[in-house]
Each structure stands twice: as C-alpha cells, then as structure tokens.
PDB file of N, CA and C in Angstrom:
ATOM      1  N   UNK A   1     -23.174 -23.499   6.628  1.00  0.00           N
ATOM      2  CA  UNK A   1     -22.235 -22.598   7.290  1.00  0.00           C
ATOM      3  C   UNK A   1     -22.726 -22.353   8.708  1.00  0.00           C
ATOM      4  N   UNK A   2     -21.748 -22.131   9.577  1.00  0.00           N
ATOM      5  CA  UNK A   2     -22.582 -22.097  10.640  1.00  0.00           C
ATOM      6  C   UNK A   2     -22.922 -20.691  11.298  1.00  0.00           C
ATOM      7  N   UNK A   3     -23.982 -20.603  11.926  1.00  0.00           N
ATOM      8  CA  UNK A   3     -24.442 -19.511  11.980  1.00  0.00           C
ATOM      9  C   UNK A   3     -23.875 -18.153  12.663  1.00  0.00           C
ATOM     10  N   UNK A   4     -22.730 -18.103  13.671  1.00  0.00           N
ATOM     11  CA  UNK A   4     -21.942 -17.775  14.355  1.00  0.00           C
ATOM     12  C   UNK A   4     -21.324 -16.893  13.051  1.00  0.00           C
ATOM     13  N   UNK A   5     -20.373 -17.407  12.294  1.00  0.00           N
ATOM     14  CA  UNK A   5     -19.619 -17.400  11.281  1.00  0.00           C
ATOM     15  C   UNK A   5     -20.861 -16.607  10.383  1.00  0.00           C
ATOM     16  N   UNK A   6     -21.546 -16.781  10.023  1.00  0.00           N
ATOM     17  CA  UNK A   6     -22.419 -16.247   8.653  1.00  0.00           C
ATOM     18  C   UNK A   6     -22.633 -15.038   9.506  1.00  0.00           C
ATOM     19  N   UNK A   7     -22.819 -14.608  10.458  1.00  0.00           N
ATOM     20  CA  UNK A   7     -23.557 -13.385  11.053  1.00  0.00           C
ATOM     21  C   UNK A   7     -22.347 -12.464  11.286  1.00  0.00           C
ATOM     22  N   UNK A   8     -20.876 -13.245  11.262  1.00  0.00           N
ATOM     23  CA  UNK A   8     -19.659 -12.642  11.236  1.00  0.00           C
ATOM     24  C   UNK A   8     -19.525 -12.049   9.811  1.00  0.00           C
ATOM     25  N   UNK A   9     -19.928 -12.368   9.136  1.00  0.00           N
ATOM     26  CA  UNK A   9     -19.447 -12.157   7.688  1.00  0.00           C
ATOM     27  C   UNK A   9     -20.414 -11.185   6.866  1.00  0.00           C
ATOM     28  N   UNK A  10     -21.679 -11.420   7.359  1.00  0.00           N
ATOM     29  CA  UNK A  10     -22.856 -10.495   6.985  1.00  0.00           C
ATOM     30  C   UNK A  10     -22.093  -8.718   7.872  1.00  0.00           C
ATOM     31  N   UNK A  11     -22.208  -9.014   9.478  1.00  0.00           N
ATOM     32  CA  UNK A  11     -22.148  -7.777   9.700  1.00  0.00           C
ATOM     33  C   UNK A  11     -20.668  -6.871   9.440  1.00  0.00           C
ATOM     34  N   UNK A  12     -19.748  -7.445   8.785  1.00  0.00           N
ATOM     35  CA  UNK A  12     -18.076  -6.539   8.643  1.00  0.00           C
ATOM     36  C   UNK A  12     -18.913  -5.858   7.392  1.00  0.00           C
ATOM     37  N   UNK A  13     -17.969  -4.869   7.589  1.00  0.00           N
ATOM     38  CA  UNK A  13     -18.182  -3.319   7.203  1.00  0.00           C
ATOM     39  C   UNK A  13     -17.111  -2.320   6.757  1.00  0.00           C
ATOM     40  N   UNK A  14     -16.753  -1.718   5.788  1.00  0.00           N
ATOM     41  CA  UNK A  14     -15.439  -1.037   5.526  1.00  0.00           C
ATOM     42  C   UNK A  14     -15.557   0.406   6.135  1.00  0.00           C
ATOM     43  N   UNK A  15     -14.744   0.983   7.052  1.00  0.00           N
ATOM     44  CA  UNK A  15     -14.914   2.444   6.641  1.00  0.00           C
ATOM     45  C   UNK A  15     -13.823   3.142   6.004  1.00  0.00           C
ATOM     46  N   UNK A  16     -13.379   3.960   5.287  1.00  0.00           N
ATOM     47  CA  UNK A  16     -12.817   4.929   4.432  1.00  0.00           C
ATOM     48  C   UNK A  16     -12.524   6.075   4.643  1.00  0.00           C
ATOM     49  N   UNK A  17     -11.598   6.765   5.216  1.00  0.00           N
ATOM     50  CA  UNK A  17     -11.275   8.085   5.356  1.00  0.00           C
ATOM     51  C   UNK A  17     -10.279   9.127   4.842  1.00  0.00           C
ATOM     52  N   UNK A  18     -10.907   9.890   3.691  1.00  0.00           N
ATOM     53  CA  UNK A  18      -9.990  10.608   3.516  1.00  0.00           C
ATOM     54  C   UNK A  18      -9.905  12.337   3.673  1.00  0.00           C
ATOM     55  N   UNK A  19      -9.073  13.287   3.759  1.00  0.00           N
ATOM     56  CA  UNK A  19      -9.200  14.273   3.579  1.00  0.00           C
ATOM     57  C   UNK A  19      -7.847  15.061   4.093  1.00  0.00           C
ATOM     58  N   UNK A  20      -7.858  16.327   4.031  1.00  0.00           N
ATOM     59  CA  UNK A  20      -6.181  16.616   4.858  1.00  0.00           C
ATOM     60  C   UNK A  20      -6.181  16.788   6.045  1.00  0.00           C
ATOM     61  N   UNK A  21      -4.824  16.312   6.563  1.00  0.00           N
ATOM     62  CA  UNK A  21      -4.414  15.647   7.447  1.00  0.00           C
ATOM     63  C   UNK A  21      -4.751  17.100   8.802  1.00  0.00           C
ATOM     64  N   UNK A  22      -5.021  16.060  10.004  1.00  0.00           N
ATOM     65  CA  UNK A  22      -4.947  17.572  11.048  1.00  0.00           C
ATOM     66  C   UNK A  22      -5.423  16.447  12.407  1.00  0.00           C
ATOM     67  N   UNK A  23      -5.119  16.792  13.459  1.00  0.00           N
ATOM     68  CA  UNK A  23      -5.256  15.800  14.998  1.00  0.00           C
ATOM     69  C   UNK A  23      -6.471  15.651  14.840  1.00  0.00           C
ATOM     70  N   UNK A  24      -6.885  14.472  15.346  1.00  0.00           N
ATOM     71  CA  UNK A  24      -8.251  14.240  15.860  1.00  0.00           C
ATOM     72  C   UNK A  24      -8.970  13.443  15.266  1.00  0.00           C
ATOM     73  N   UNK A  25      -8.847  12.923  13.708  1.00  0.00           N
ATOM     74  CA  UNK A  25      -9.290  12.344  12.839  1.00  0.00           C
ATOM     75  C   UNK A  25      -9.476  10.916  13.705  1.00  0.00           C
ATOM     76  N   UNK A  26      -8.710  10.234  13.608  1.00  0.00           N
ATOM     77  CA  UNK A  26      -7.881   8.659  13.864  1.00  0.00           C
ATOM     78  C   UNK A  26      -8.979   8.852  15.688  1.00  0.00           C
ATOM     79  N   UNK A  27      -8.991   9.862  16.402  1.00  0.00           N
ATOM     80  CA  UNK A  27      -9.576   9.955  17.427  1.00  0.00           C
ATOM     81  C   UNK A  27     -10.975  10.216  17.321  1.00  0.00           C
ATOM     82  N   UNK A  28     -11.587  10.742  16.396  1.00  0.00           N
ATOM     83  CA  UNK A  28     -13.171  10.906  16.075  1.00  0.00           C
ATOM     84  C   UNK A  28     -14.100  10.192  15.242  1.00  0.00           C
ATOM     85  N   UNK A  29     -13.235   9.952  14.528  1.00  0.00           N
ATOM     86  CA  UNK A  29     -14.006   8.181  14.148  1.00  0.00           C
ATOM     87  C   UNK A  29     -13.968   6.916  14.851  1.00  0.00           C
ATOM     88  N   UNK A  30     -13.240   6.801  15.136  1.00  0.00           N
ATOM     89  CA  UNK A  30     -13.218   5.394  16.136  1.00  0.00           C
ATOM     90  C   UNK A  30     -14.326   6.195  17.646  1.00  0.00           C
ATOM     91  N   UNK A  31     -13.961   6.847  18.085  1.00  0.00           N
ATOM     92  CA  UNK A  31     -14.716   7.584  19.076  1.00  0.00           C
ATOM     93  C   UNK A  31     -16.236   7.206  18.497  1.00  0.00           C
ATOM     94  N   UNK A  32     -16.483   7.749  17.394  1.00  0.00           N
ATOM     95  CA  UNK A  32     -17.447   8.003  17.042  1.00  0.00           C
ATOM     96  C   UNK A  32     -18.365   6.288  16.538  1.00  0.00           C
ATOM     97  N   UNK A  33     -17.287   5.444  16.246  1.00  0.00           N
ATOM     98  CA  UNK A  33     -17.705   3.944  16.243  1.00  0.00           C
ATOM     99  C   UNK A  33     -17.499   3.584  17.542  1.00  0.00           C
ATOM    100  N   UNK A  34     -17.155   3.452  18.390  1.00  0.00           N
ATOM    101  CA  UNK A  34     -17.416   3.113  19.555  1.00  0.00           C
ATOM    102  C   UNK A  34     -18.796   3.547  20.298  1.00  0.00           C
ATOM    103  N   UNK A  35     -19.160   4.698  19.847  1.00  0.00           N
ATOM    104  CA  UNK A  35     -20.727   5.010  20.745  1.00  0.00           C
ATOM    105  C   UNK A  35     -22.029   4.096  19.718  1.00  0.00           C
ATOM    106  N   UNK A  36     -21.674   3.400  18.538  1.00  0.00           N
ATOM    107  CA  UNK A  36     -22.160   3.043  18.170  1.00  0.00           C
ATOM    108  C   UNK A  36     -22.336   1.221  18.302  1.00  0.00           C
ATOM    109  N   UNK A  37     -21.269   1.119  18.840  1.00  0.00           N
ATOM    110  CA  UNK A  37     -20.917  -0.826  19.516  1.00  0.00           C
ATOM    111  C   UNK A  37     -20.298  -0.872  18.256  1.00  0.00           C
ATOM    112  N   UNK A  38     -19.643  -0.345  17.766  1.00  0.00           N
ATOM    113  CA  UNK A  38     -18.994  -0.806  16.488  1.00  0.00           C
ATOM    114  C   UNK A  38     -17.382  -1.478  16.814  1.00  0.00           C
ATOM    115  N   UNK A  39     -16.770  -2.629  16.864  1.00  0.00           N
ATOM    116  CA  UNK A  39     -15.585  -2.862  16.805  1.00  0.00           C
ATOM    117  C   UNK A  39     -14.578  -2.591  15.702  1.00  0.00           C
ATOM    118  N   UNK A  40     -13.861  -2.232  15.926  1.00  0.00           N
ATOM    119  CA  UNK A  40     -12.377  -1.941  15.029  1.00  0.00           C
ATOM    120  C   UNK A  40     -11.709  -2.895  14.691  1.00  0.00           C
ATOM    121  N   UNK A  41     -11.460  -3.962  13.486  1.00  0.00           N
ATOM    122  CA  UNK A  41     -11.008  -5.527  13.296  1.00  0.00           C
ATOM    123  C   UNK A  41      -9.568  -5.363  12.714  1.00  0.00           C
ATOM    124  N   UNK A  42      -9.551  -4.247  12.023  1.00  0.00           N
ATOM    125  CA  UNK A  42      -8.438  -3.852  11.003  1.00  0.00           C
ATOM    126  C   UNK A  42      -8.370  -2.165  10.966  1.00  0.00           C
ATOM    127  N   UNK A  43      -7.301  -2.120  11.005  1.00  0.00           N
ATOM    128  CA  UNK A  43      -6.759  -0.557  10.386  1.00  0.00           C
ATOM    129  C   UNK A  43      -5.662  -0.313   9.684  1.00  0.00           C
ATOM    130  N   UNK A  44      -6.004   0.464   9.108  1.00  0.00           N
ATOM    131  CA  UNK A  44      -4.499   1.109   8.116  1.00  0.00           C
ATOM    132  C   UNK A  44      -4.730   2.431   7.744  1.00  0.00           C
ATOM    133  N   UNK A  45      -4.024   3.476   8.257  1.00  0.00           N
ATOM    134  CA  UNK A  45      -3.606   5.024   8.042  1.00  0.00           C
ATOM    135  C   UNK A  45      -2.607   5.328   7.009  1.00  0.00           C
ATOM    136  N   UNK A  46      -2.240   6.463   6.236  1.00  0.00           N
ATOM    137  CA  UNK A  46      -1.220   6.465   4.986  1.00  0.00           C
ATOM    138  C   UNK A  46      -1.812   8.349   5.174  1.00  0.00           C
ATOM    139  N   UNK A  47      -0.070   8.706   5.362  1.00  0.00           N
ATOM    140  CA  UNK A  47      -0.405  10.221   5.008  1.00  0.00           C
ATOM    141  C   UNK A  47       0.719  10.379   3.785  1.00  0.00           C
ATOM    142  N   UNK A  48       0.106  11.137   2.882  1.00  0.00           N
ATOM    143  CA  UNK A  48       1.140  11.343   1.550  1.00  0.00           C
ATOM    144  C   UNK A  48       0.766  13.213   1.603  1.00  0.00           C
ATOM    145  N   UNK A  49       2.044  13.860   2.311  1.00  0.00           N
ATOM    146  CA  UNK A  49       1.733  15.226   2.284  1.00  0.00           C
ATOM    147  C   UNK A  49       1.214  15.050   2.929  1.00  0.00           C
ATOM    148  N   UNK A  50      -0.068  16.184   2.910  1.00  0.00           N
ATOM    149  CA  UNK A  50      -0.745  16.845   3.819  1.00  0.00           C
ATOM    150  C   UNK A  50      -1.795  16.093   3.811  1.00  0.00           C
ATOM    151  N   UNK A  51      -2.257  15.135   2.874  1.00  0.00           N
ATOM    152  CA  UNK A  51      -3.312  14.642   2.623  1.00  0.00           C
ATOM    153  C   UNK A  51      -3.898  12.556   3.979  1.00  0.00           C
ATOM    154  N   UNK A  52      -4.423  12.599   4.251  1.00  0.00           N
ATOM    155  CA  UNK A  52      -4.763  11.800   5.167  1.00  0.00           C
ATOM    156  C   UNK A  52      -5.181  10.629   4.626  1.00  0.00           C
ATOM    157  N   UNK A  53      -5.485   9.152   4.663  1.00  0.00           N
ATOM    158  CA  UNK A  53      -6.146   8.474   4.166  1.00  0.00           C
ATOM    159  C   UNK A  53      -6.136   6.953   5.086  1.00  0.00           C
ATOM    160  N   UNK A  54      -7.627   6.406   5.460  1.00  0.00           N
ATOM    161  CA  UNK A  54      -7.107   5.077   6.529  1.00  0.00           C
ATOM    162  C   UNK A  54      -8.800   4.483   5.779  1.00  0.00           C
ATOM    163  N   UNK A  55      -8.154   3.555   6.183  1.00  0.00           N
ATOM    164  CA  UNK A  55      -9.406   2.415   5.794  1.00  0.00           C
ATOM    165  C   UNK A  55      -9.278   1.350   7.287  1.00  0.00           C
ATOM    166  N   UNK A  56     -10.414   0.906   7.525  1.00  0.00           N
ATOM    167  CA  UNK A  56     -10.852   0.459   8.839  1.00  0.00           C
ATOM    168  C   UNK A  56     -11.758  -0.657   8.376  1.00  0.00           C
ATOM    169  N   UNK A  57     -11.153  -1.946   8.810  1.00  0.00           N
ATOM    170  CA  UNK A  57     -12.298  -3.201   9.007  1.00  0.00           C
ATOM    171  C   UNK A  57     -12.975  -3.292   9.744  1.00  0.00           C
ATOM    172  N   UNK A  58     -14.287  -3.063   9.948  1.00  0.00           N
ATOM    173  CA  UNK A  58     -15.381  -3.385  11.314  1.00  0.00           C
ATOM    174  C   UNK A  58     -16.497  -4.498  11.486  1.00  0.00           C
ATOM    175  N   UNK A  59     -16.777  -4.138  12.532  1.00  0.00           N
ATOM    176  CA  UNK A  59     -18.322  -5.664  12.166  1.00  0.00           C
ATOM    177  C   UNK A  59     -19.002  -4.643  13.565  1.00  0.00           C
ATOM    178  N   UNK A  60     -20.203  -4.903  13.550  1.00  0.00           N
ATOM    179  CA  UNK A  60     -21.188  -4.669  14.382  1.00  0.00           C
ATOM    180  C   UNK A  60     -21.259  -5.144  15.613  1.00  0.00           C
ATOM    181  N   UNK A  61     -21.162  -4.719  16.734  1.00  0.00           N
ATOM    182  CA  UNK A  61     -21.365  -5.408  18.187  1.00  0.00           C
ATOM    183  C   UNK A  61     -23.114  -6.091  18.611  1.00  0.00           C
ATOM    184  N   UNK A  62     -22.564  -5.827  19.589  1.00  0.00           N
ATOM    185  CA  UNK A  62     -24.246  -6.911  20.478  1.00  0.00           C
ATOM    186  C   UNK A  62     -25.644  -5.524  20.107  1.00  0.00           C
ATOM    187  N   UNK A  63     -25.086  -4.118  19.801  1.00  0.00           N
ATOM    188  CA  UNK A  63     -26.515  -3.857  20.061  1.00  0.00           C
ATOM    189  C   UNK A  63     -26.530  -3.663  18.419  1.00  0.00           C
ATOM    190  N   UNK A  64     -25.833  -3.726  17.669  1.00  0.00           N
ATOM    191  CA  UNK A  64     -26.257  -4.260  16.132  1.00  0.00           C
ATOM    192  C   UNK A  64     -27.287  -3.138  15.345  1.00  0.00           C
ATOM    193  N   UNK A  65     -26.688  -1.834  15.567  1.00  0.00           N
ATOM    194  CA  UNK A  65     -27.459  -0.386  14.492  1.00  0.00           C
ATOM    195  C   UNK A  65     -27.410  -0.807  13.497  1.00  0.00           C
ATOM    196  N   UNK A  66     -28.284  -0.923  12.515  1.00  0.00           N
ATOM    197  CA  UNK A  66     -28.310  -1.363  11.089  1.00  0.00           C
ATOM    198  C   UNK A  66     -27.363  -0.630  10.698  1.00  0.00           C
ATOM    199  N   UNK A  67     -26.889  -0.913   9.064  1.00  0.00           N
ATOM    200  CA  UNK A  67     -25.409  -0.483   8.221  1.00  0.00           C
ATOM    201  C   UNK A  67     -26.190   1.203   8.097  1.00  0.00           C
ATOM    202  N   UNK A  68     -27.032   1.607   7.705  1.00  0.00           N
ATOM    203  CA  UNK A  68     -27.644   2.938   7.332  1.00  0.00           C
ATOM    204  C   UNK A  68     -27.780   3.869   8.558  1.00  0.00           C
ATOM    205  N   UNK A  69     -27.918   3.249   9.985  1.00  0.00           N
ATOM    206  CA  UNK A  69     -27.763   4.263  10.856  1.00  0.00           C
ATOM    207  C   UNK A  69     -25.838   4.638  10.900  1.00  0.00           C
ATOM    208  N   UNK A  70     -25.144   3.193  10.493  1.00  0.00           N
ATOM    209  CA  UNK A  70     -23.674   3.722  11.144  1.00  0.00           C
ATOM    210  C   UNK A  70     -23.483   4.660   9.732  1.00  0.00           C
ATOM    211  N   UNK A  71     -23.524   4.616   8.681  1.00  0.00           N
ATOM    212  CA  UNK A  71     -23.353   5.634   7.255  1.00  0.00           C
ATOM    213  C   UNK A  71     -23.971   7.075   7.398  1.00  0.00           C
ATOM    214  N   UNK A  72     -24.789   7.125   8.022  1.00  0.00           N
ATOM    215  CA  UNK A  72     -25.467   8.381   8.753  1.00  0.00           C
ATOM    216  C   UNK A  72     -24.668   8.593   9.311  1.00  0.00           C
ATOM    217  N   UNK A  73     -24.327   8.492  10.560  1.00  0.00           N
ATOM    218  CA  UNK A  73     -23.770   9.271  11.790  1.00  0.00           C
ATOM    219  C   UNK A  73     -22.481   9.196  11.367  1.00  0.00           C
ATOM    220  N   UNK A  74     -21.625   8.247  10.735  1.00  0.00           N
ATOM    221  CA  UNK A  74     -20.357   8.647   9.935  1.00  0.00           C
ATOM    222  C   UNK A  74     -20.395   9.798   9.313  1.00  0.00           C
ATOM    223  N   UNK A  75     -21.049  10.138   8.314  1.00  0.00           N
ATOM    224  CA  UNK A  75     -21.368  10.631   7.280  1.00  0.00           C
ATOM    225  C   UNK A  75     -21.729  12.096   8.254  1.00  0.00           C
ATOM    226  N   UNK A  76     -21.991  11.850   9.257  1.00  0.00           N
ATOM    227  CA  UNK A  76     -22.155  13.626  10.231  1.00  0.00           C
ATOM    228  C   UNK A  76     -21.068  13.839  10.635  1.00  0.00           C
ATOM    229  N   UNK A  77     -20.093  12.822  11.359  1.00  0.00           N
ATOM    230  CA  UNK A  77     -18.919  12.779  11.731  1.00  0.00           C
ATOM    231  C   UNK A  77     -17.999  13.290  11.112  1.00  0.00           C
ATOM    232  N   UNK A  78     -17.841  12.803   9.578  1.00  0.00           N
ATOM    233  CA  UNK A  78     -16.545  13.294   8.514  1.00  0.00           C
ATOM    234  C   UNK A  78     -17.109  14.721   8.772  1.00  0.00           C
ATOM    235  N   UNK A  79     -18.230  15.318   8.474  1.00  0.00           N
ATOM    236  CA  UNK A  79     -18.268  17.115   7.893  1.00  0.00           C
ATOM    237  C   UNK A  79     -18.101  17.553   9.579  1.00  0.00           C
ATOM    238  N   UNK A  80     -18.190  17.234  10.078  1.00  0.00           N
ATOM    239  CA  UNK A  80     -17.440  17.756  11.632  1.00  0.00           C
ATOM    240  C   UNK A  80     -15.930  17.475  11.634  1.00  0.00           C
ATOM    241  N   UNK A  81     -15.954  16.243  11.703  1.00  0.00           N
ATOM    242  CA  UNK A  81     -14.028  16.426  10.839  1.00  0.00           C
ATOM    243  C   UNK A  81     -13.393  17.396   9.942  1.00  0.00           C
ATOM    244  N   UNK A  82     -14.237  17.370   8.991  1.00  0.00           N
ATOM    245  CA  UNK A  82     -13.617  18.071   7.844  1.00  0.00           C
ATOM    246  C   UNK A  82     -13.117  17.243   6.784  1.00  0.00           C
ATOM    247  N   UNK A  83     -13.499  16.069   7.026  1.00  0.00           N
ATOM    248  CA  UNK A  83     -13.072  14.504   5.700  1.00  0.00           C
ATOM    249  C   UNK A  83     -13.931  14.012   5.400  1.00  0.00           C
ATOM    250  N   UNK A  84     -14.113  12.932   4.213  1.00  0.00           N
ATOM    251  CA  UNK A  84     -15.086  12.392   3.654  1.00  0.00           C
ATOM    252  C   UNK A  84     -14.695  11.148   4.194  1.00  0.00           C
ATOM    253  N   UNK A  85     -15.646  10.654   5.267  1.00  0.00           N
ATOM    254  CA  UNK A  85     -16.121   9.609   5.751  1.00  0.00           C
ATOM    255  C   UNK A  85     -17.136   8.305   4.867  1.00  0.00           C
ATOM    256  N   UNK A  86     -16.893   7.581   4.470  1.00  0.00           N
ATOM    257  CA  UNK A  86     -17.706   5.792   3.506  1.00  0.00           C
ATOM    258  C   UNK A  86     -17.535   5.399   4.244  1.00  0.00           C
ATOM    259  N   UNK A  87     -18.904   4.712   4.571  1.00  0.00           N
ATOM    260  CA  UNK A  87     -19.143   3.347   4.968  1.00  0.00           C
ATOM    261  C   UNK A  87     -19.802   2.314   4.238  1.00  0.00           C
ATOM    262  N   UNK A  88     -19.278   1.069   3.533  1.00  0.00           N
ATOM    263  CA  UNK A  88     -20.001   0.000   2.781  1.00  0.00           C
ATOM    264  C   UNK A  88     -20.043  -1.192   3.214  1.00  0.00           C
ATOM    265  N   UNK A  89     -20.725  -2.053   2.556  1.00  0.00           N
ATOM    266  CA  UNK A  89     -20.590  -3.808   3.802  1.00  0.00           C
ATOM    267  C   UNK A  89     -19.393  -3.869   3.185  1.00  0.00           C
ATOM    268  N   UNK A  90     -18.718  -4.714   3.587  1.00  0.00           N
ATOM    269  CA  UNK A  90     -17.578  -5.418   2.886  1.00  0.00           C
ATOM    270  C   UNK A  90     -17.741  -6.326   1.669  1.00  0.00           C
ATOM    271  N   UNK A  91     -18.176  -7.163   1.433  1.00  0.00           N
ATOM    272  CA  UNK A  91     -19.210  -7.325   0.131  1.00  0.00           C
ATOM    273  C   UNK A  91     -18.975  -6.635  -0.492  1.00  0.00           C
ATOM    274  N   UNK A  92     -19.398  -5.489  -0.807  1.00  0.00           N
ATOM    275  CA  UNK A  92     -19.658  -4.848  -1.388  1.00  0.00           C
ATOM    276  C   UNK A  92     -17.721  -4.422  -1.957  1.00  0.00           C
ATOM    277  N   UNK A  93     -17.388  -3.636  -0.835  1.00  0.00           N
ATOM    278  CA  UNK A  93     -16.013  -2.914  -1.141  1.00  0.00           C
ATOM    279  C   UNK A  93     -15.192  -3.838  -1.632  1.00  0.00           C
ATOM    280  N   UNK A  94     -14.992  -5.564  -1.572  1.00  0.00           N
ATOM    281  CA  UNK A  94     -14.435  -6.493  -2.334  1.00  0.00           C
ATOM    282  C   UNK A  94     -14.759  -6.758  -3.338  1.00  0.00           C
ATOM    283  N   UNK A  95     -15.884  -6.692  -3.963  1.00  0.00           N
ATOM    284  CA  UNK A  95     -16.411  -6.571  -5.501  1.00  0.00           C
ATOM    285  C   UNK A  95     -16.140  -5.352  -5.891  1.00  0.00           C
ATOM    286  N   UNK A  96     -15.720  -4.051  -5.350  1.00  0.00           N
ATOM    287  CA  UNK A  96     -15.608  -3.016  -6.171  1.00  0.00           C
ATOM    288  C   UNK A  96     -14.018  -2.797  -6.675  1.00  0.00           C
ATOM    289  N   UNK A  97     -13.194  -3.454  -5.600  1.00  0.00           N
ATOM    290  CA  UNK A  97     -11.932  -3.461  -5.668  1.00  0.00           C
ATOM    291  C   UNK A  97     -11.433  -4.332  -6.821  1.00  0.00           C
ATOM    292  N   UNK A  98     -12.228  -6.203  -6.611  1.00  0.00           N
ATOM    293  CA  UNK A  98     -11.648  -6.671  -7.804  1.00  0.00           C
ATOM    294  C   UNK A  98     -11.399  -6.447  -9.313  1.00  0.00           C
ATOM    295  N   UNK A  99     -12.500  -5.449  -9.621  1.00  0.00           N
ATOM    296  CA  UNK A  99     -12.851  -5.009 -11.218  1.00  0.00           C
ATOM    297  C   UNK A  99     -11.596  -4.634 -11.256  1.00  0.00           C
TER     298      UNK A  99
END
C-alpha cells in the first residue's frame, strides 16, 4: 500500500456530537479542531426537537497531535459546550457500527 494512502487511513478519526440544541456548537468544535490542525473531511448535523446530533469525518494535519491529545481537548470542549463530545479512530467506529 502506499505510504501516502496508509498514513491517510491510519490518521481519520470520527467525532460525535450530541446534546441539546443551542448556537455555537457546529462553531466550537470545528473552532476547536482547527487550533488543533485537524481537517474536517465529512459532516452531518440532524436536530430532532431540541435535541442536536452531528458526526464529523477528520484526519490529522501536518502538525499531527496524537488521537489522545485531540479526545482530551474535545472532551474539555463538549463540557464548555454543554454536549458530549467522542472522539475514536475510524477503525474503530466502523467495527462498532457493523455488529
């Protein structure tokens, strides 16, 4: 495989957001992946009621924070939001989905 491609596939990353709905969300996570070199590959938002919910495809940029620093600072981000912020490799979130 070539190596370009394998380092594409190692670094994508899911993030997960849910909680009720209110401005700023959709603006403080991505905000908040952007100070991290994180790119945005995919998105999808869904409000049912009041309730909020988006899932986000990412991969890691050039300065490349390991997966545990971006799950951290997510993970500070949502309780400043007020939502529960996941972050998993992708790997991972495609084996959990198929079961």
């Amino acid at each position: 495989m070539d190596s370009e491609l394998k380092r594409d596939l190692m670094d994508n990353f899911i993030v997960t957001v849910a909680g009720v709905n209110h401005v700023g969300i959709v603006a403080g996570v991505s905000t908040a992946l952007s100070h991290l070199d994180v790119s945005i590959i995919n998105i999808s938002q869904t409000l049912v009621g009041d309730y909020f919910t988006m899932i986000m495809e990412c991969t890691l940029g050039a300065a490349e924070p390991n997966l545990t620093v971006v799950q951290e600072t997510m993970s500070v981000v949502g309780a400043q939001l007020g939502v529960d912020v996941r972050v998993q490799s992708e790997s991972i979130f495609d084996a959990m989905h198929r079961m």
